[in-house]
N, C-alpha and C. Protein backbone atom coordinates (compact mmCIF):
# COMPACT_ATOMS: atom_id res chain seq x y z
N UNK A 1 61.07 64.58 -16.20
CA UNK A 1 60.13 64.97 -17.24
C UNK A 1 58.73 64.53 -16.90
N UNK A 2 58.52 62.94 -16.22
CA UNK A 2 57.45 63.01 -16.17
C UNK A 2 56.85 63.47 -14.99
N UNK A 3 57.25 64.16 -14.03
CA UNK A 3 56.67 64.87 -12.86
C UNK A 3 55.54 66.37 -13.06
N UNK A 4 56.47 67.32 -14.25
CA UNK A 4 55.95 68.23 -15.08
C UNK A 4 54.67 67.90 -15.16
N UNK A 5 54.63 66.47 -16.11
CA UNK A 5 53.70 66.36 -16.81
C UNK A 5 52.30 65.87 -15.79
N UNK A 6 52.57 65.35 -14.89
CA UNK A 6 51.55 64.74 -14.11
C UNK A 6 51.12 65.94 -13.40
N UNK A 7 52.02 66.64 -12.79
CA UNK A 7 51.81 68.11 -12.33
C UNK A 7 50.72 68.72 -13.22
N UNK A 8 51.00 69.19 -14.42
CA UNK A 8 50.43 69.63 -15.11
C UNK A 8 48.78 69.41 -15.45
N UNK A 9 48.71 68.07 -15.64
CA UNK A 9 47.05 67.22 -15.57
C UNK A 9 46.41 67.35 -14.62
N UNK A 10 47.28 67.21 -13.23
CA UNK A 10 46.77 67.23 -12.04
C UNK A 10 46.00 68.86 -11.86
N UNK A 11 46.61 69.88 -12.21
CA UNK A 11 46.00 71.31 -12.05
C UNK A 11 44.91 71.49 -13.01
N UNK A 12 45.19 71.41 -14.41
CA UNK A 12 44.24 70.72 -15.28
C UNK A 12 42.78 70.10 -14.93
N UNK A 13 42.83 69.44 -14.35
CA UNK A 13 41.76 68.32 -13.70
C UNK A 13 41.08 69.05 -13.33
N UNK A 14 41.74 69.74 -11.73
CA UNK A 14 41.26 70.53 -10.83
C UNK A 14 40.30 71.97 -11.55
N UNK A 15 41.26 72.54 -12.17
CA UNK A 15 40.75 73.70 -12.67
C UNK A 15 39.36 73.16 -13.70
N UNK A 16 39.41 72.48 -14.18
CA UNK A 16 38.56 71.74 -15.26
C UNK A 16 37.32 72.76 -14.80
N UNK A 17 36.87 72.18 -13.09
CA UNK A 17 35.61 72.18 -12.56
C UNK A 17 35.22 73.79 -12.32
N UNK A 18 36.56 74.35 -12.65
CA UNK A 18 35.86 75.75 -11.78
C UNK A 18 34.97 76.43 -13.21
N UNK A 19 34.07 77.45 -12.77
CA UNK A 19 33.26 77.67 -13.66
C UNK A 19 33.87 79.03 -14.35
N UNK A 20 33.22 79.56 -15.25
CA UNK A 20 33.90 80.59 -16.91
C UNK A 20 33.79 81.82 -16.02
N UNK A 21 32.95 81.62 -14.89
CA UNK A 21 33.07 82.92 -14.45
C UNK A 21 33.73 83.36 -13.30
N UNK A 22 34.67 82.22 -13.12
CA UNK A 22 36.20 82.63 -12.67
C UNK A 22 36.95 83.09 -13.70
N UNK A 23 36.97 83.64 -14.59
CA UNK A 23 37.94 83.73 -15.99
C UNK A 23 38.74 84.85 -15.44
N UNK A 24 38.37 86.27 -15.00
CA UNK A 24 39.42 87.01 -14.42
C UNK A 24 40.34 86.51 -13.57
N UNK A 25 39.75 85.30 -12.58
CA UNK A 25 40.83 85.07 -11.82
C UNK A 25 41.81 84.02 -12.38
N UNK A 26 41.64 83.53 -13.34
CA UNK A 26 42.15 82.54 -13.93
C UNK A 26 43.08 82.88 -14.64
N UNK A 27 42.77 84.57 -15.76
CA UNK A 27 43.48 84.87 -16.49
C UNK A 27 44.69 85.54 -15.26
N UNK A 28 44.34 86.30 -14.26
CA UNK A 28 45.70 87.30 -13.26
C UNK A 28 46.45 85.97 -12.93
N UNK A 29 46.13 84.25 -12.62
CA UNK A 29 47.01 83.61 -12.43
C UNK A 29 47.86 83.35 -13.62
N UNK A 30 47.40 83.20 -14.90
CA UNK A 30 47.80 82.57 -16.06
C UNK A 30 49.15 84.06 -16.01
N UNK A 31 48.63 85.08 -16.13
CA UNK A 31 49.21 86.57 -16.48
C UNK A 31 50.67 86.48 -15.00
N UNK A 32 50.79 85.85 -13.68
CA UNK A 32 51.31 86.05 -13.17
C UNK A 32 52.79 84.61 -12.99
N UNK A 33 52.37 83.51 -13.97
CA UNK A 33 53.04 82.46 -13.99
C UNK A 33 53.62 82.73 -15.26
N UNK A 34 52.89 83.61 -15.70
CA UNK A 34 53.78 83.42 -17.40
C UNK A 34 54.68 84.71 -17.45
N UNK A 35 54.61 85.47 -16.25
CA UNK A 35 56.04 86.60 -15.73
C UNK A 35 57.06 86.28 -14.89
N UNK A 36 56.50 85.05 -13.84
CA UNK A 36 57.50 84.33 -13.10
C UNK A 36 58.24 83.16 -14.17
N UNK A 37 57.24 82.70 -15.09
CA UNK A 37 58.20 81.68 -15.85
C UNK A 37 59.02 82.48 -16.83
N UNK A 38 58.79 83.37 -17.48
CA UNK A 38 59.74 84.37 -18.51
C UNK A 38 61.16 85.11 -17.43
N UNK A 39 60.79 85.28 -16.53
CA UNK A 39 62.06 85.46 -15.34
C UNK A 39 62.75 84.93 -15.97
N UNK A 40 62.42 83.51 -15.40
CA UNK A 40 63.28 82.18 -15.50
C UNK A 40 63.90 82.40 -16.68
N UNK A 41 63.47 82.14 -17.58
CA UNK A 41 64.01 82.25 -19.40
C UNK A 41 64.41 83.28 -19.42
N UNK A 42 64.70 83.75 -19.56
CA UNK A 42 65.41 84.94 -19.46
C UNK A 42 66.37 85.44 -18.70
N UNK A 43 66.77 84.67 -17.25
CA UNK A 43 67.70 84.64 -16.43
C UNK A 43 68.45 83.76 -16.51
N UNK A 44 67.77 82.48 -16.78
CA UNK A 44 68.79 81.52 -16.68
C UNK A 44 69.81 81.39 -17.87
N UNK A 45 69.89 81.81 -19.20
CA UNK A 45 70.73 81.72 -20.16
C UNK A 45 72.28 82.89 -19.73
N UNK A 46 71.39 84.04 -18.87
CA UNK A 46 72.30 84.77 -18.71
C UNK A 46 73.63 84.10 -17.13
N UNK A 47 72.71 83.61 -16.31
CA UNK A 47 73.55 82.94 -15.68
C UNK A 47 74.46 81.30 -16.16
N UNK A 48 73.95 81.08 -17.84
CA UNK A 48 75.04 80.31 -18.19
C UNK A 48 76.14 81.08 -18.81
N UNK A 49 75.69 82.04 -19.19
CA UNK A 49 76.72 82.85 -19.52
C UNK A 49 78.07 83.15 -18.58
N UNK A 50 77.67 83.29 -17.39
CA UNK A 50 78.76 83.58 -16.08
C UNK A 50 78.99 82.38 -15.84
N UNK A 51 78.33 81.30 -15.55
CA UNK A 51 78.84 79.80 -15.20
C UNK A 51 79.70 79.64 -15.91
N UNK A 52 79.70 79.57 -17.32
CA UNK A 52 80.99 79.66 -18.72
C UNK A 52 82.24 79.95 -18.64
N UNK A 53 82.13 81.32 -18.45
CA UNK A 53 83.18 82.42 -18.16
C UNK A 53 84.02 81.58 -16.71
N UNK A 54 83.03 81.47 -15.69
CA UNK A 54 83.64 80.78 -15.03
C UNK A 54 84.57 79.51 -14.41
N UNK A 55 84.43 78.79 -15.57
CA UNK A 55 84.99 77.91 -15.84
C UNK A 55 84.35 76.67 -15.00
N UNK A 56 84.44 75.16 -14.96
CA UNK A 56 84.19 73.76 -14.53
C UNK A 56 85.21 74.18 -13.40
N UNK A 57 84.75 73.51 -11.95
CA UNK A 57 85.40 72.92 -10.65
C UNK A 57 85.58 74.32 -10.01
N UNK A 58 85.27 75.05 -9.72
CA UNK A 58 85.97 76.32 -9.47
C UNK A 58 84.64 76.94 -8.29
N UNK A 59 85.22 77.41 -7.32
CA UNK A 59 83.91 77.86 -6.65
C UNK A 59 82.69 79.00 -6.63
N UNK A 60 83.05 79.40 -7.71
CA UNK A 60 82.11 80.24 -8.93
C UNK A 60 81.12 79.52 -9.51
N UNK A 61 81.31 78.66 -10.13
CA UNK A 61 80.93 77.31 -10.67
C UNK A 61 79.95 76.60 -9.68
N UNK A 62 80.21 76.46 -8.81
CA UNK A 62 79.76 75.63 -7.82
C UNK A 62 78.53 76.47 -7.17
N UNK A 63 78.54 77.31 -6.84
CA UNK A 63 77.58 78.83 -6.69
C UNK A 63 76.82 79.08 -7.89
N UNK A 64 76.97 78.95 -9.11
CA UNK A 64 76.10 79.40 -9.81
C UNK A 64 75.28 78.14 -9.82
N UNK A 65 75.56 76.49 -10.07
CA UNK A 65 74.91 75.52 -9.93
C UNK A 65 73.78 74.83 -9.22
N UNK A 66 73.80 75.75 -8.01
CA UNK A 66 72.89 75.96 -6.86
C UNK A 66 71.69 76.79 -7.26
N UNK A 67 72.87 77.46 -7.53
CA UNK A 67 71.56 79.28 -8.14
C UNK A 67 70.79 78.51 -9.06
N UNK A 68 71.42 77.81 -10.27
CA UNK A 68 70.83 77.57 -11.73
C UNK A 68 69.72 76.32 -11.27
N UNK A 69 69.82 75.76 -10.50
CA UNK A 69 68.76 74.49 -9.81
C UNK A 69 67.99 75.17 -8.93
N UNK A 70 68.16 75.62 -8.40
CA UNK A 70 67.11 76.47 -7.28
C UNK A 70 66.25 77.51 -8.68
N UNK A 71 66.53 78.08 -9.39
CA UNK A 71 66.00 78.90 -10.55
C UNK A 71 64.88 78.10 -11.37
N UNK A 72 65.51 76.93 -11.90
CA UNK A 72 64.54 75.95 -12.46
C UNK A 72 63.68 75.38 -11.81
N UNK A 73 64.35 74.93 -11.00
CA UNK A 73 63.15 73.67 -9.91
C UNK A 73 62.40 74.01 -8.93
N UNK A 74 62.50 75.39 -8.72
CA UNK A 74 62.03 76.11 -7.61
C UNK A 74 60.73 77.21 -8.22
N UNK A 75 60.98 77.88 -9.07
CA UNK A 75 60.45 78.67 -10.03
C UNK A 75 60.07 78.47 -11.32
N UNK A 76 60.90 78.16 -12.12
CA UNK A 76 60.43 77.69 -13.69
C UNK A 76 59.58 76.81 -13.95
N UNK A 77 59.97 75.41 -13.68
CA UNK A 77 59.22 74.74 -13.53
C UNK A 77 58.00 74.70 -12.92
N UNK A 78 57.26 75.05 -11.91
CA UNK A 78 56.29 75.57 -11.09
C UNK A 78 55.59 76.52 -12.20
N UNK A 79 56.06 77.38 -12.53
CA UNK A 79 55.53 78.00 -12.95
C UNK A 79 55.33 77.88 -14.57
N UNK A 80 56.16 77.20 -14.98
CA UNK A 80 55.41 76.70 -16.56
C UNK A 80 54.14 75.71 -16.57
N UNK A 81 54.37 74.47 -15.17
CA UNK A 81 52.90 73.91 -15.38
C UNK A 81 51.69 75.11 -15.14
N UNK A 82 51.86 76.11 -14.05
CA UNK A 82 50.66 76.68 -13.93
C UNK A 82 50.19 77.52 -14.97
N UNK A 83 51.09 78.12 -16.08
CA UNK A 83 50.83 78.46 -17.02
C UNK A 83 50.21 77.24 -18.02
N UNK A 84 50.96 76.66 -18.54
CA UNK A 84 50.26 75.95 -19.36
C UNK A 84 48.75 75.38 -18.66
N UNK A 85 48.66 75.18 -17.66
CA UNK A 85 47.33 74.61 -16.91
C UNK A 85 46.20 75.95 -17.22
N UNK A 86 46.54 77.11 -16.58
CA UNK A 86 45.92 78.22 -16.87
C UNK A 86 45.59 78.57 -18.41
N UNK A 87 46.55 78.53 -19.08
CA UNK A 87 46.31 78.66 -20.40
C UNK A 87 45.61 78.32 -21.03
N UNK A 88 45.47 76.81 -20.93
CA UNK A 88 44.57 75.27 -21.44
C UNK A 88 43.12 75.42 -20.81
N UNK A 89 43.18 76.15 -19.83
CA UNK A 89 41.06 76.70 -19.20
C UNK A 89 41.13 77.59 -19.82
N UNK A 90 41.64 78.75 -20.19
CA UNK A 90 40.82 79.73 -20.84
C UNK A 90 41.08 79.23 -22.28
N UNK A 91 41.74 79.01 -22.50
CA UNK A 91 41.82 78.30 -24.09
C UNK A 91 40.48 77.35 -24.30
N UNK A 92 40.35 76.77 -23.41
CA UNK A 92 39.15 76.07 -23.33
C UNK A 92 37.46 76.42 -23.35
N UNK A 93 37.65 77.01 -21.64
CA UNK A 93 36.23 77.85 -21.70
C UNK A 93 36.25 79.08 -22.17
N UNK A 94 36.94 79.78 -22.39
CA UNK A 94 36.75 80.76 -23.00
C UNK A 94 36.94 81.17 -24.42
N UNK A 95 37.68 80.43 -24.89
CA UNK A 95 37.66 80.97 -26.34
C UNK A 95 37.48 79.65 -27.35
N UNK A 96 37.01 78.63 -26.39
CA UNK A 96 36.65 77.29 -26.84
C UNK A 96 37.40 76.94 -28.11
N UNK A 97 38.53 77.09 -28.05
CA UNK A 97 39.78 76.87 -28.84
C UNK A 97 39.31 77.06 -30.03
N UNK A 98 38.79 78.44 -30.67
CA UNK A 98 38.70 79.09 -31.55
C UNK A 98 39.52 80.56 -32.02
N UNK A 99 40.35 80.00 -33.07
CA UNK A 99 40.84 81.74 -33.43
C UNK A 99 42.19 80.57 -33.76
N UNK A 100 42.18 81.30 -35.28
CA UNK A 100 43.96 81.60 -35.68
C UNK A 100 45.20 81.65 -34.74
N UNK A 101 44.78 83.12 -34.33
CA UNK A 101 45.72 83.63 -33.47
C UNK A 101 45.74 82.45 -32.03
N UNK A 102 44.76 82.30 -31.60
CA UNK A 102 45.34 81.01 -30.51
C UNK A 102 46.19 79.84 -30.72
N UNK A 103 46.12 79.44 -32.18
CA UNK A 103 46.77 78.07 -32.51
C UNK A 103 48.33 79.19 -32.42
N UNK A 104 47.99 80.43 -33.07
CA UNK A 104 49.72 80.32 -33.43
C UNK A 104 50.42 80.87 -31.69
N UNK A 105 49.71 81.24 -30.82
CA UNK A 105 50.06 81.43 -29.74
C UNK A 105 50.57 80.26 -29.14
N UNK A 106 49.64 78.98 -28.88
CA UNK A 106 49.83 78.14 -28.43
C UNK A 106 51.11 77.28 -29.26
N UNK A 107 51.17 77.42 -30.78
CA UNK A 107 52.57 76.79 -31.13
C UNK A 107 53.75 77.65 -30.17
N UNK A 108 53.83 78.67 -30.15
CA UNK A 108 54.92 79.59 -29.93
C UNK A 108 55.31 79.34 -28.05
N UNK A 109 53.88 78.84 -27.55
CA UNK A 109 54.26 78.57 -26.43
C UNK A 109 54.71 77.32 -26.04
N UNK A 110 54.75 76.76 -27.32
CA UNK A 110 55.39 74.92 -27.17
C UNK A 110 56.90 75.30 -27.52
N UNK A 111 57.05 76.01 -28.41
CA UNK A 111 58.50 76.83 -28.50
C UNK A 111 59.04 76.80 -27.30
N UNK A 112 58.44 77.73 -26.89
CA UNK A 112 59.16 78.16 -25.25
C UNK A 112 59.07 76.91 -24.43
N UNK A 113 58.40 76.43 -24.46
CA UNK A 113 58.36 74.47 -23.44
C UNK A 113 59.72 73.88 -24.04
N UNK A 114 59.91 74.06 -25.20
CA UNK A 114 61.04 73.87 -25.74
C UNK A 114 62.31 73.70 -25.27
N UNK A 115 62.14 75.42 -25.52
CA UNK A 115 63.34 75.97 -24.42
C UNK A 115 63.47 76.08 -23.48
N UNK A 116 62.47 75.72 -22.36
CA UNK A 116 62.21 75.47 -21.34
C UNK A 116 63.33 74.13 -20.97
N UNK A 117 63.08 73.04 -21.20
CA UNK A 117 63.99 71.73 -20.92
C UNK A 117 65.05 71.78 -21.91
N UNK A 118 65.19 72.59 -22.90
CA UNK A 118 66.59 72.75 -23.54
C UNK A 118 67.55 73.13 -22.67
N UNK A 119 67.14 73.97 -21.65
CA UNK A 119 67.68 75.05 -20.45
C UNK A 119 68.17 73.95 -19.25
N UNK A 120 67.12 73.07 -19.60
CA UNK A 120 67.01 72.11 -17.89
C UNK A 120 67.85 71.19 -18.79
N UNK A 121 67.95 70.75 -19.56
CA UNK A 121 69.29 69.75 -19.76
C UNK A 121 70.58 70.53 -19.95
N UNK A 122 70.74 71.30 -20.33
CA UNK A 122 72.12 72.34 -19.98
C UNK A 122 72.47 72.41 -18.93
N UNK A 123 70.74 72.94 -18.00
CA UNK A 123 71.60 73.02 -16.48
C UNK A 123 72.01 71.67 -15.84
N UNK A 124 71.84 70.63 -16.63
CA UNK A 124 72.22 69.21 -15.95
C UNK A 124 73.39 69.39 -16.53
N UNK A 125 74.20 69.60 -17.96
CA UNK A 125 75.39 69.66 -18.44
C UNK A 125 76.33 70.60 -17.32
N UNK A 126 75.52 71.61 -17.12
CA UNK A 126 76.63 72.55 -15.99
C UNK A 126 76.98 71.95 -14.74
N UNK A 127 75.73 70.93 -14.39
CA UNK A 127 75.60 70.27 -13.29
C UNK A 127 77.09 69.26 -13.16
N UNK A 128 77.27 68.63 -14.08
CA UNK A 128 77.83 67.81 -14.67
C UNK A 128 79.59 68.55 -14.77
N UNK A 129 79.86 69.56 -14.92
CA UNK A 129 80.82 70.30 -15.71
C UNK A 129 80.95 69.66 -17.21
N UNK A 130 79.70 69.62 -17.70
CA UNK A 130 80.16 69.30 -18.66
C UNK A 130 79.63 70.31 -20.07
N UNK A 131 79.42 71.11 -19.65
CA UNK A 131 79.05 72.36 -20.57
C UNK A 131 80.30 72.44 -21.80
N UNK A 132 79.41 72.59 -23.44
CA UNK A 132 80.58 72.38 -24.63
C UNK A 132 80.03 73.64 -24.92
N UNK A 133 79.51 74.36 -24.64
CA UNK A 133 78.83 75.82 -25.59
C UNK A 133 79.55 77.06 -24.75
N UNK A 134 80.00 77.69 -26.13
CA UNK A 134 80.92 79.33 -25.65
C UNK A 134 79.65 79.96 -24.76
N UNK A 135 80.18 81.42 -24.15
CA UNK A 135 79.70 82.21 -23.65
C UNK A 135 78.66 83.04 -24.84
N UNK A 136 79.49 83.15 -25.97
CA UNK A 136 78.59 83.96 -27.14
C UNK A 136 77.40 82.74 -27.25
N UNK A 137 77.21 81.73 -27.52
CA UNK A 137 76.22 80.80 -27.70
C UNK A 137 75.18 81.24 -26.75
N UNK A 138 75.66 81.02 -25.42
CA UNK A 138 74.43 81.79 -24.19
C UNK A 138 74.08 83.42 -24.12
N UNK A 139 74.87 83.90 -24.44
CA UNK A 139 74.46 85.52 -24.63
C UNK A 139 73.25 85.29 -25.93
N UNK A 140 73.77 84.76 -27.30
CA UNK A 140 72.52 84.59 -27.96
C UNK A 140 71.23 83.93 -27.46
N UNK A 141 71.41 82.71 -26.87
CA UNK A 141 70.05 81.98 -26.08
C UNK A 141 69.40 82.77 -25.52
N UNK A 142 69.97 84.06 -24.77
CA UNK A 142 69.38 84.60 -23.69
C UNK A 142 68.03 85.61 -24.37
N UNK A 143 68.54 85.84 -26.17
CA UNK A 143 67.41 86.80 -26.24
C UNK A 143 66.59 85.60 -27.08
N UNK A 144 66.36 84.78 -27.21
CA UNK A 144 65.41 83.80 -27.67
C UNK A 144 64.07 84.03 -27.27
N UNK A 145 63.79 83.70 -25.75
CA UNK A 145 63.10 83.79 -25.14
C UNK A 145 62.18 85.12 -25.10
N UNK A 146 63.19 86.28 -25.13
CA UNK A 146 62.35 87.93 -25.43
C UNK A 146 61.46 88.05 -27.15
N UNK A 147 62.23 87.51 -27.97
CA UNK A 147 61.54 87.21 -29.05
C UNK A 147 60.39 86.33 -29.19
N UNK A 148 60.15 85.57 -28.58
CA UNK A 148 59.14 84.70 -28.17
C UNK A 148 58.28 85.30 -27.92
N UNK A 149 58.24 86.28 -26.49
CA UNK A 149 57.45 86.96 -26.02
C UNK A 149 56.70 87.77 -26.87
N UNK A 150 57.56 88.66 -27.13
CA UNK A 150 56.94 89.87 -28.17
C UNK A 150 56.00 89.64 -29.20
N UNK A 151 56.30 87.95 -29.72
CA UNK A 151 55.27 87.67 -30.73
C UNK A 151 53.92 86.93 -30.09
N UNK A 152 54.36 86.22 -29.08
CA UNK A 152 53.17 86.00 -28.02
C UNK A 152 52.26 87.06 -27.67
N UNK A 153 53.13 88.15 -27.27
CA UNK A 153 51.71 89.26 -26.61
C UNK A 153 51.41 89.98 -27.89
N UNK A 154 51.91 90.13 -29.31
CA UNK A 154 51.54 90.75 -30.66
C UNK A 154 49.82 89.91 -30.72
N UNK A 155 50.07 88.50 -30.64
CA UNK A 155 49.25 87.47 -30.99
C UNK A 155 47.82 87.83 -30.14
N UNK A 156 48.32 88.00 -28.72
CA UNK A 156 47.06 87.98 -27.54
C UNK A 156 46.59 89.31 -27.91
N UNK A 157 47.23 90.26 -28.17
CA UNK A 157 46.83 92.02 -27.98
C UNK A 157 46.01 92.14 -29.04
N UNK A 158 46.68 91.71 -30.15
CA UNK A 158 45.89 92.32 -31.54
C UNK A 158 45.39 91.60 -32.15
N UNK A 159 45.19 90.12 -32.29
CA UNK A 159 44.89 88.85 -32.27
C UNK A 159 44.77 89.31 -34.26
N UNK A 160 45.82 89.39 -34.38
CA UNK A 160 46.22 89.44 -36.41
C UNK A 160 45.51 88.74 -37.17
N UNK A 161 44.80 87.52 -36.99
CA UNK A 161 44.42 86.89 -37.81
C UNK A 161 43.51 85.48 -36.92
């Protein structure tokens, strides 16, 4: 947990200095971490779904565990600090953390941080064989994350309020 977080400050920092009129390039990174991190969310519930089905000890099991750590730690993670880092400069210089609609964006994206390490301690439970949640439990998790979205880009597109 705390690697994320130092990660996170550390890009933070950096980006701090660059000036408002990098903002296009700031926003295509923000726009391209927050499609590689929704992957993630969105894949990984469905591959607990098959880990499940598959049962503890089994070499199905053992294959998806690889997959499900290489998914998070390779991709998700990576790519939620650069989002939130990206997010937090233009939130910053650019809309100098003004607007309704940003607070409720930014709650909705603590949501998803949420579910973000809700995911990463599961995948330590699978890690573990120690997964207690049916297959229907992860088929529902899996559309969490799409609902999220939809009210996220409602928020950025049309900015409601």
């Amino acid at each position: 947990m705390i690697v994320p977080v130092v990660g996170l400050l550390a890009i933070v920092a950096v980006l701090w200095f660059i000036p408002v009129e990098a903002q296009l390039w700031i926003k295509s990174l923000h726009i391209f971490a927050v499609i590689s991190w929704m992957a993630v969310l969105l894949y990984l519930p469905r591959l607990f779904v098959y880990h499940t089905e598959a049962g503890p000890k089994t070499p199905q099991s053992e294959t998806f565990k690889v997959m499900e750590r290489r998914l998070l730690r390779g991709i998700g993670t990576p790519s939620m600090i650069v989002t939130w880092a990206a997010g937090l400069w233009l939130a910053a210089k650019v809309f100098e953390f003004q607007g309704a609609w940003l607070h409720a964006k930014i709650a909705f994206v603590v949501v998803l941080t949420a579910m973000h390490m809700f995911l990463a301690a599961s995948m330590r439970r699978f890690a573990n064989d120690a997964n207690t949640r049916s297959s229907r439990f992860w088929r529902i998790m899996n559309e969490v994350p799409a609902v999220l979205l939809v009210i996220i880009i409602v928020l950025v597109v049309v900015k409601p309020f």
